[in-house]
PDB file of N, CA and C in Angstrom:
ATOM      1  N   UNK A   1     246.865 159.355-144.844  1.00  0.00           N
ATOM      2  CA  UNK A   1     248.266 159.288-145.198  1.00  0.00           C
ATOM      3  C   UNK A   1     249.138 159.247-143.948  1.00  0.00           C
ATOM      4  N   UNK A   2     248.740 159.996-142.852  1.00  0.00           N
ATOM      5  CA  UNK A   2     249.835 159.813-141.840  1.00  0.00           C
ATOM      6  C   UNK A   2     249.917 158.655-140.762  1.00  0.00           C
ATOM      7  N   UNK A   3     248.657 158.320-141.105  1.00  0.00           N
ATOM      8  CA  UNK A   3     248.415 156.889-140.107  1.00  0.00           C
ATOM      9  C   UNK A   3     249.135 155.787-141.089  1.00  0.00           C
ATOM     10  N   UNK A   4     249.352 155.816-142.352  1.00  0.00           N
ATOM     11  CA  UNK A   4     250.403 154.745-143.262  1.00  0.00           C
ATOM     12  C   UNK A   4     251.870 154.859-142.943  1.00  0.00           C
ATOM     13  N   UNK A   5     252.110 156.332-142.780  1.00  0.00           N
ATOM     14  CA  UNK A   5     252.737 156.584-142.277  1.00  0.00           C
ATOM     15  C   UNK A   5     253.463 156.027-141.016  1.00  0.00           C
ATOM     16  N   UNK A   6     252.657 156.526-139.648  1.00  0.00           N
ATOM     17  CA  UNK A   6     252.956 156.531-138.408  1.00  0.00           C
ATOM     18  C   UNK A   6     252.294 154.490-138.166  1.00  0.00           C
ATOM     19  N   UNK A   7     252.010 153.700-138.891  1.00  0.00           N
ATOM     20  CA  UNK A   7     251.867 152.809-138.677  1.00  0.00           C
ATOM     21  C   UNK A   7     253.107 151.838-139.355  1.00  0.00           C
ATOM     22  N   UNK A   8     253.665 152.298-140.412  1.00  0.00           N
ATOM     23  CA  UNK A   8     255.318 152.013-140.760  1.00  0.00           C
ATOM     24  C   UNK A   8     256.127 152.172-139.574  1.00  0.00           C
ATOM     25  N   UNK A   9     256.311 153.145-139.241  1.00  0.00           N
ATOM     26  CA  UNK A   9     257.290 153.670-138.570  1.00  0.00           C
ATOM     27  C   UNK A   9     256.805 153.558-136.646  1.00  0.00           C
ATOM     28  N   UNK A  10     256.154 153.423-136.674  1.00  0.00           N
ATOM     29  CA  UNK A  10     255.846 152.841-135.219  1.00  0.00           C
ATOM     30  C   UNK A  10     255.011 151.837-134.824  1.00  0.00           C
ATOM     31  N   UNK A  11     255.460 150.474-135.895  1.00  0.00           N
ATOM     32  CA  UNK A  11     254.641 149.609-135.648  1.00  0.00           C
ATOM     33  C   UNK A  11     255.512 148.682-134.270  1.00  0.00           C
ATOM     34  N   UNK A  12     254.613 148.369-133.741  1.00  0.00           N
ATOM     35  CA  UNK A  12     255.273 147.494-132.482  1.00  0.00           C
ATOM     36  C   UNK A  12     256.607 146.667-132.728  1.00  0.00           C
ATOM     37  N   UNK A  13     257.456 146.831-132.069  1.00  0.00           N
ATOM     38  CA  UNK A  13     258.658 146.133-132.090  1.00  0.00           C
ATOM     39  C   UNK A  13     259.096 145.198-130.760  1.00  0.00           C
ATOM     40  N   UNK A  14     258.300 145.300-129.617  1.00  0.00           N
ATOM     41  CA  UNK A  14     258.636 144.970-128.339  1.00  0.00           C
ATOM     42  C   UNK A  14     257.779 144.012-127.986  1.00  0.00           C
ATOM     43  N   UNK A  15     258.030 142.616-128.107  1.00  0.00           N
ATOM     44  CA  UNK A  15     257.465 141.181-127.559  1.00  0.00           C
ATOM     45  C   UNK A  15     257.367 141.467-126.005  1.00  0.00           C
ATOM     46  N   UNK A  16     256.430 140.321-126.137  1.00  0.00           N
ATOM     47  CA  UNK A  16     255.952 139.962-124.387  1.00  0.00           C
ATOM     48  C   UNK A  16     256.817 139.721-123.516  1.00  0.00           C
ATOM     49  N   UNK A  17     257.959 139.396-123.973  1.00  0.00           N
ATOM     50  CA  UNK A  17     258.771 138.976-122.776  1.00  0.00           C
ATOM     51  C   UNK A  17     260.184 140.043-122.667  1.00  0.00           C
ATOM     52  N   UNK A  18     260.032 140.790-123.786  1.00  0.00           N
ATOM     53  CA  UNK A  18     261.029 142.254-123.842  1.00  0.00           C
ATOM     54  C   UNK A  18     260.292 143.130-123.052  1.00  0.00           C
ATOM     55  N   UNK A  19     258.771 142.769-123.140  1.00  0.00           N
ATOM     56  CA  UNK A  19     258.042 143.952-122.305  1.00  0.00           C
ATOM     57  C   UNK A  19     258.454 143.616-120.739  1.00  0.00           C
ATOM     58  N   UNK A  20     258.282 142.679-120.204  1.00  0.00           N
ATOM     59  CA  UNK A  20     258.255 142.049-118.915  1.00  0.00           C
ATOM     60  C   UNK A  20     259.102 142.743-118.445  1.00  0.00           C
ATOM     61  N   UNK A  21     260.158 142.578-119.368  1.00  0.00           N
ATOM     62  CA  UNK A  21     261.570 142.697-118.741  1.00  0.00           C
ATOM     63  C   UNK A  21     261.891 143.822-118.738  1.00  0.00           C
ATOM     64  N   UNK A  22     261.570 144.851-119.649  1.00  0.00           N
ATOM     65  CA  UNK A  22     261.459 146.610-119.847  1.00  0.00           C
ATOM     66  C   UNK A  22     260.847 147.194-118.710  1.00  0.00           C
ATOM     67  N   UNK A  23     260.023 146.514-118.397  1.00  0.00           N
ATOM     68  CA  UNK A  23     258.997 146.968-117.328  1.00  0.00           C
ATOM     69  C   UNK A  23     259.307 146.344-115.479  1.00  0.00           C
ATOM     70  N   UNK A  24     259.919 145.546-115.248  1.00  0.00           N
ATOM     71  CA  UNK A  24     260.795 145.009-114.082  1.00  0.00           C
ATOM     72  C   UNK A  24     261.563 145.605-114.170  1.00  0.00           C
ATOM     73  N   UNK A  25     263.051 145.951-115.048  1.00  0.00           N
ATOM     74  CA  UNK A  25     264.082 146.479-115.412  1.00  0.00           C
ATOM     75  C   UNK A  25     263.312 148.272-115.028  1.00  0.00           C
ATOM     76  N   UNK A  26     262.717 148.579-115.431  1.00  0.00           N
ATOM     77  CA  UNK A  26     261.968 149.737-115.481  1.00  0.00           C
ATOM     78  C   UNK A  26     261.741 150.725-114.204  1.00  0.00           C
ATOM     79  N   UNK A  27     261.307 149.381-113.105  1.00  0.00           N
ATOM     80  CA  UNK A  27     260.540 149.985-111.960  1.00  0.00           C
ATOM     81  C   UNK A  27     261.869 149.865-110.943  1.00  0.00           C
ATOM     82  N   UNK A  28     262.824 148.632-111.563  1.00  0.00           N
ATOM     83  CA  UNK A  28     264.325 148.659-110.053  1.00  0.00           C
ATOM     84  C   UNK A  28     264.690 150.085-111.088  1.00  0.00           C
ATOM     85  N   UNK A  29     265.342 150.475-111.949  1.00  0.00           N
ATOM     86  CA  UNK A  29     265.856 151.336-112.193  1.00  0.00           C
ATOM     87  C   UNK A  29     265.345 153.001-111.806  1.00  0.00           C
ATOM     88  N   UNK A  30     263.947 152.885-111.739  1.00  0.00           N
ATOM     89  CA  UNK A  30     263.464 154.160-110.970  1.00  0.00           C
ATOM     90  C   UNK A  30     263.442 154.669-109.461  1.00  0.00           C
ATOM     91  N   UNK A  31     263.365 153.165-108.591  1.00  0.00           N
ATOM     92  CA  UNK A  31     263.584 153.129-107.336  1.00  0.00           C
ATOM     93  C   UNK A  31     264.615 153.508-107.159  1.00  0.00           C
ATOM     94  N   UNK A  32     265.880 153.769-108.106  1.00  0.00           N
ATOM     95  CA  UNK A  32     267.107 154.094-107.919  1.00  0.00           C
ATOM     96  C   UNK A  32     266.825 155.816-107.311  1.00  0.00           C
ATOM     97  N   UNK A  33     265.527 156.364-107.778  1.00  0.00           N
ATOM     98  CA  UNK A  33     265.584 157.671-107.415  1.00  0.00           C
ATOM     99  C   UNK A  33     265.967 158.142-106.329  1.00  0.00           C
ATOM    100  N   UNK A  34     265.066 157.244-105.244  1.00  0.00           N
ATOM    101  CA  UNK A  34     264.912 156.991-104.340  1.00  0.00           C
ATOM    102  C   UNK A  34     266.164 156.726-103.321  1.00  0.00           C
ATOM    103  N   UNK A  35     266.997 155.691-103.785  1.00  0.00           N
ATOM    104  CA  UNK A  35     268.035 155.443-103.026  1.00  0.00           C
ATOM    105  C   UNK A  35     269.163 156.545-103.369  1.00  0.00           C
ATOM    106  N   UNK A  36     269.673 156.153-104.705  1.00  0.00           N
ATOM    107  CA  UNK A  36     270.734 157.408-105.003  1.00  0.00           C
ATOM    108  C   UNK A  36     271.144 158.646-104.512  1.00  0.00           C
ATOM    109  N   UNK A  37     272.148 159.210-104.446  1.00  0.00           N
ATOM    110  CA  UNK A  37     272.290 160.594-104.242  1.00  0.00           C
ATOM    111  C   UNK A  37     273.300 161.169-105.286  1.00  0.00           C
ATOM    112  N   UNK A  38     273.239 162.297-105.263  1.00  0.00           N
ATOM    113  CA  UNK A  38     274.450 163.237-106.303  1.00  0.00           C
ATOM    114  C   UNK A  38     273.960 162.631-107.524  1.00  0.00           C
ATOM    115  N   UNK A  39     275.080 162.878-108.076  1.00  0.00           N
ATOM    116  CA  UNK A  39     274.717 163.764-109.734  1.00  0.00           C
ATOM    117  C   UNK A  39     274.415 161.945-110.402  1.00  0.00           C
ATOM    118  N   UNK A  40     274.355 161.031-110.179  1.00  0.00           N
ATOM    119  CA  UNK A  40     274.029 159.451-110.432  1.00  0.00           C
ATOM    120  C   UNK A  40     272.469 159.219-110.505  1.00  0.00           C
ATOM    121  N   UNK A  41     271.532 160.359-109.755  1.00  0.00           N
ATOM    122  CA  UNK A  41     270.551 159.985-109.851  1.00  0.00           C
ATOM    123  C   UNK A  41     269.689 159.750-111.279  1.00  0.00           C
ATOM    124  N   UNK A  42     270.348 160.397-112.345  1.00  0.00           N
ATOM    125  CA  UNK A  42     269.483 160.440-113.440  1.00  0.00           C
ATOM    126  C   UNK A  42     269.559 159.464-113.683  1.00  0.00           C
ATOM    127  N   UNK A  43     270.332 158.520-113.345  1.00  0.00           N
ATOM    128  CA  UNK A  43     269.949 156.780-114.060  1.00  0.00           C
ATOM    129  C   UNK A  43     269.101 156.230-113.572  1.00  0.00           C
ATOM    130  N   UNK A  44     268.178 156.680-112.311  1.00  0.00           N
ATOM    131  CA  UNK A  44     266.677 156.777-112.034  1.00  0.00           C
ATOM    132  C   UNK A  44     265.658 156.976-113.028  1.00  0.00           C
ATOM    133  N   UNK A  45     265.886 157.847-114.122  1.00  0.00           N
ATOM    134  CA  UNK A  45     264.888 158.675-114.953  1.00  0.00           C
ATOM    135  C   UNK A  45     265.245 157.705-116.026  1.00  0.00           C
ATOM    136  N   UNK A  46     266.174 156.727-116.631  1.00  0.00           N
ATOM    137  CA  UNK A  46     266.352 155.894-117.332  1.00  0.00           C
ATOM    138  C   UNK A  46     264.829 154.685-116.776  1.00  0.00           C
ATOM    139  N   UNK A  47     264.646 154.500-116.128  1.00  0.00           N
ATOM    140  CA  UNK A  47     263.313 153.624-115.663  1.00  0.00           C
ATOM    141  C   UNK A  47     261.888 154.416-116.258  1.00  0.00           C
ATOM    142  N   UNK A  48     261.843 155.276-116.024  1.00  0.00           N
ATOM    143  CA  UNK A  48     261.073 155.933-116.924  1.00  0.00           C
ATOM    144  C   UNK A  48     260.892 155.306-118.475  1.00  0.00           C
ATOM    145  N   UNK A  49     261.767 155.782-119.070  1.00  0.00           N
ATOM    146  CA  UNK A  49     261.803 155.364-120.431  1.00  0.00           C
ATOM    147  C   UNK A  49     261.969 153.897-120.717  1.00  0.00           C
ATOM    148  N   UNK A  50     262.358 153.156-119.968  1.00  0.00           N
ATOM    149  CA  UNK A  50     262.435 151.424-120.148  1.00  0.00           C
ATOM    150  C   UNK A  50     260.738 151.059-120.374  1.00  0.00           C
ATOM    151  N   UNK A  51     259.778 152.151-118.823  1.00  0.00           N
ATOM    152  CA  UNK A  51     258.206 151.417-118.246  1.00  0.00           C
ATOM    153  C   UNK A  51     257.362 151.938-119.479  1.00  0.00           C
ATOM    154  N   UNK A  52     258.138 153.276-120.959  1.00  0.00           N
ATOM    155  CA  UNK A  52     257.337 153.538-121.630  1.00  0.00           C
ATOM    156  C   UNK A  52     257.666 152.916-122.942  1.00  0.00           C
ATOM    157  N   UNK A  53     258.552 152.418-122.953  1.00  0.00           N
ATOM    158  CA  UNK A  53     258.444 151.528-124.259  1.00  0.00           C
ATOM    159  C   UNK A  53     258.054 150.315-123.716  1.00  0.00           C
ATOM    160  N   UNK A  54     257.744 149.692-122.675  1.00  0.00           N
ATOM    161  CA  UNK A  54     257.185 148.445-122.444  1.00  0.00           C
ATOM    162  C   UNK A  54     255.945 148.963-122.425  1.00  0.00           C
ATOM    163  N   UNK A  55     254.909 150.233-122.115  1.00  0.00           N
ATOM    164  CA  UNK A  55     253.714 150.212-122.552  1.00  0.00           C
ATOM    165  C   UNK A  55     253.631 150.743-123.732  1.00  0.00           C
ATOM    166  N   UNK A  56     254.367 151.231-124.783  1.00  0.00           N
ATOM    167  CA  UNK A  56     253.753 150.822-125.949  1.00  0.00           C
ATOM    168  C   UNK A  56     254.215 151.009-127.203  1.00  0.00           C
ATOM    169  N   UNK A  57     254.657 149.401-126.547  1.00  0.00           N
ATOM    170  CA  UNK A  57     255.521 148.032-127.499  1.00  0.00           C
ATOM    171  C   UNK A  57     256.297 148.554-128.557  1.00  0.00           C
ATOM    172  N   UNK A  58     257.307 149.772-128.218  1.00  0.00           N
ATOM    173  CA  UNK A  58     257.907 150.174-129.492  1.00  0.00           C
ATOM    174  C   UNK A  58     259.034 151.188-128.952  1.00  0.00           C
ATOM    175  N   UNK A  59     260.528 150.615-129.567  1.00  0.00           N
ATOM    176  CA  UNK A  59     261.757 150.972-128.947  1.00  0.00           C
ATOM    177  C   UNK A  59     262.173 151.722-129.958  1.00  0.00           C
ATOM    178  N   UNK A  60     262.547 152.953-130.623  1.00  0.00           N
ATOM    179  CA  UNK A  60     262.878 153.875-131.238  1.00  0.00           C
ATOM    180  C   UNK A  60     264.485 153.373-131.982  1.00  0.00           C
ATOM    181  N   UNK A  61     264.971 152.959-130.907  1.00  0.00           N
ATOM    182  CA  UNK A  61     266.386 151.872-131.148  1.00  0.00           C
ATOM    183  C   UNK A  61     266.579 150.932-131.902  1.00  0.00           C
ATOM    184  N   UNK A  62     265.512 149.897-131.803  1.00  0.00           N
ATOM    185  CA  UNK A  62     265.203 148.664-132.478  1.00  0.00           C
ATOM    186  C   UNK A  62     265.383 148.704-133.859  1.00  0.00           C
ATOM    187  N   UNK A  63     264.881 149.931-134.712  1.00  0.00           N
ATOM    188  CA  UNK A  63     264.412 149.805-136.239  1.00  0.00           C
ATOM    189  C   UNK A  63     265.973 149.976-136.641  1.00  0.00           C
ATOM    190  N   UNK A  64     266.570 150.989-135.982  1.00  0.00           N
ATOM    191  CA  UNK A  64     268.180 151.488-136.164  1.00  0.00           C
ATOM    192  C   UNK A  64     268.977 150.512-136.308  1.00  0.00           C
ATOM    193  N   UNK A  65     268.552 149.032-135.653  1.00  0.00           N
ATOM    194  CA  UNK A  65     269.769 148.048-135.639  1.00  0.00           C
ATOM    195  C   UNK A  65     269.318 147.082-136.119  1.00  0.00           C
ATOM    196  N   UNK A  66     267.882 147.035-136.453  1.00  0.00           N
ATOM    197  CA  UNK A  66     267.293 145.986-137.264  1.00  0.00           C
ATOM    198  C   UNK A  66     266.914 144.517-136.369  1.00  0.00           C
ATOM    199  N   UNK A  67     266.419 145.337-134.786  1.00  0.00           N
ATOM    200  CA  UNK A  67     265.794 144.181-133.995  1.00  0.00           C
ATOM    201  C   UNK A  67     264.427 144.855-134.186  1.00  0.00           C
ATOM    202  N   UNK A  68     263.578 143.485-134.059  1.00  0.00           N
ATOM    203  CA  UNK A  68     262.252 143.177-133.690  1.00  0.00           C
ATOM    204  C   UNK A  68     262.078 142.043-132.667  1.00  0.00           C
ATOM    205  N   UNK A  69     261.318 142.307-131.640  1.00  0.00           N
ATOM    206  CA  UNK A  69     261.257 140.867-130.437  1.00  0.00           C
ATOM    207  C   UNK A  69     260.198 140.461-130.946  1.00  0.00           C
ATOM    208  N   UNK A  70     258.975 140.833-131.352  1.00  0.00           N
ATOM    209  CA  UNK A  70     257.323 140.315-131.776  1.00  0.00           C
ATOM    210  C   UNK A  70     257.255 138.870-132.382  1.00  0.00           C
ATOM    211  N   UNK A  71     256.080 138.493-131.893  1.00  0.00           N
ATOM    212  CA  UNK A  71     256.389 137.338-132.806  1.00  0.00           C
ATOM    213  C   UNK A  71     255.805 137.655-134.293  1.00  0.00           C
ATOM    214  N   UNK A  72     256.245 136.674-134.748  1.00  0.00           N
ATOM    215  CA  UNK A  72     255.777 136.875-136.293  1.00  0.00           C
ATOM    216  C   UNK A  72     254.764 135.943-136.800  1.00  0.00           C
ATOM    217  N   UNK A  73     253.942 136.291-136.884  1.00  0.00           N
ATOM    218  CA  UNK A  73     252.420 135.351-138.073  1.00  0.00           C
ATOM    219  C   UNK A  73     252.410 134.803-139.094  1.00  0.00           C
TER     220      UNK A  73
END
């Protein structure tokens, strides 16, 4: 039952080329750690969360607004 569940509700929503881009977008936005200073740095830790919905393929956001990037079969 919970895998019917958790396979509704977290079935992949994030195409190959949303991933690319989650995941580029992902790694400049973390390097921000790096450069930044003062209280701005947490938009560093935003790269974080871009590199983990590009590994796996599913944006929590998406279902809320009624996007899907995947292709369809």
């Amino acid at each position: 039952m919970a895998s019917v569940i958790q396979e509704k509700i977290m079935r992949p929503n994030v195409g190959n080329t949303d991933r690319i881009i989650r995941a580029v977008l992902g790694v400049v936005l973390l390097s921000l750690l790096f450069v930044l200073d003062g209280n701005i740095r947490w938009v560093g830790l935003l790269g974080l969360v871009m590199i983990g919905t590009a590994a796996i393929r599913f944006c929590p956001v998406y279902p809320l607004i009624g996007l899907d990037t995947c292709e369809k079969k």
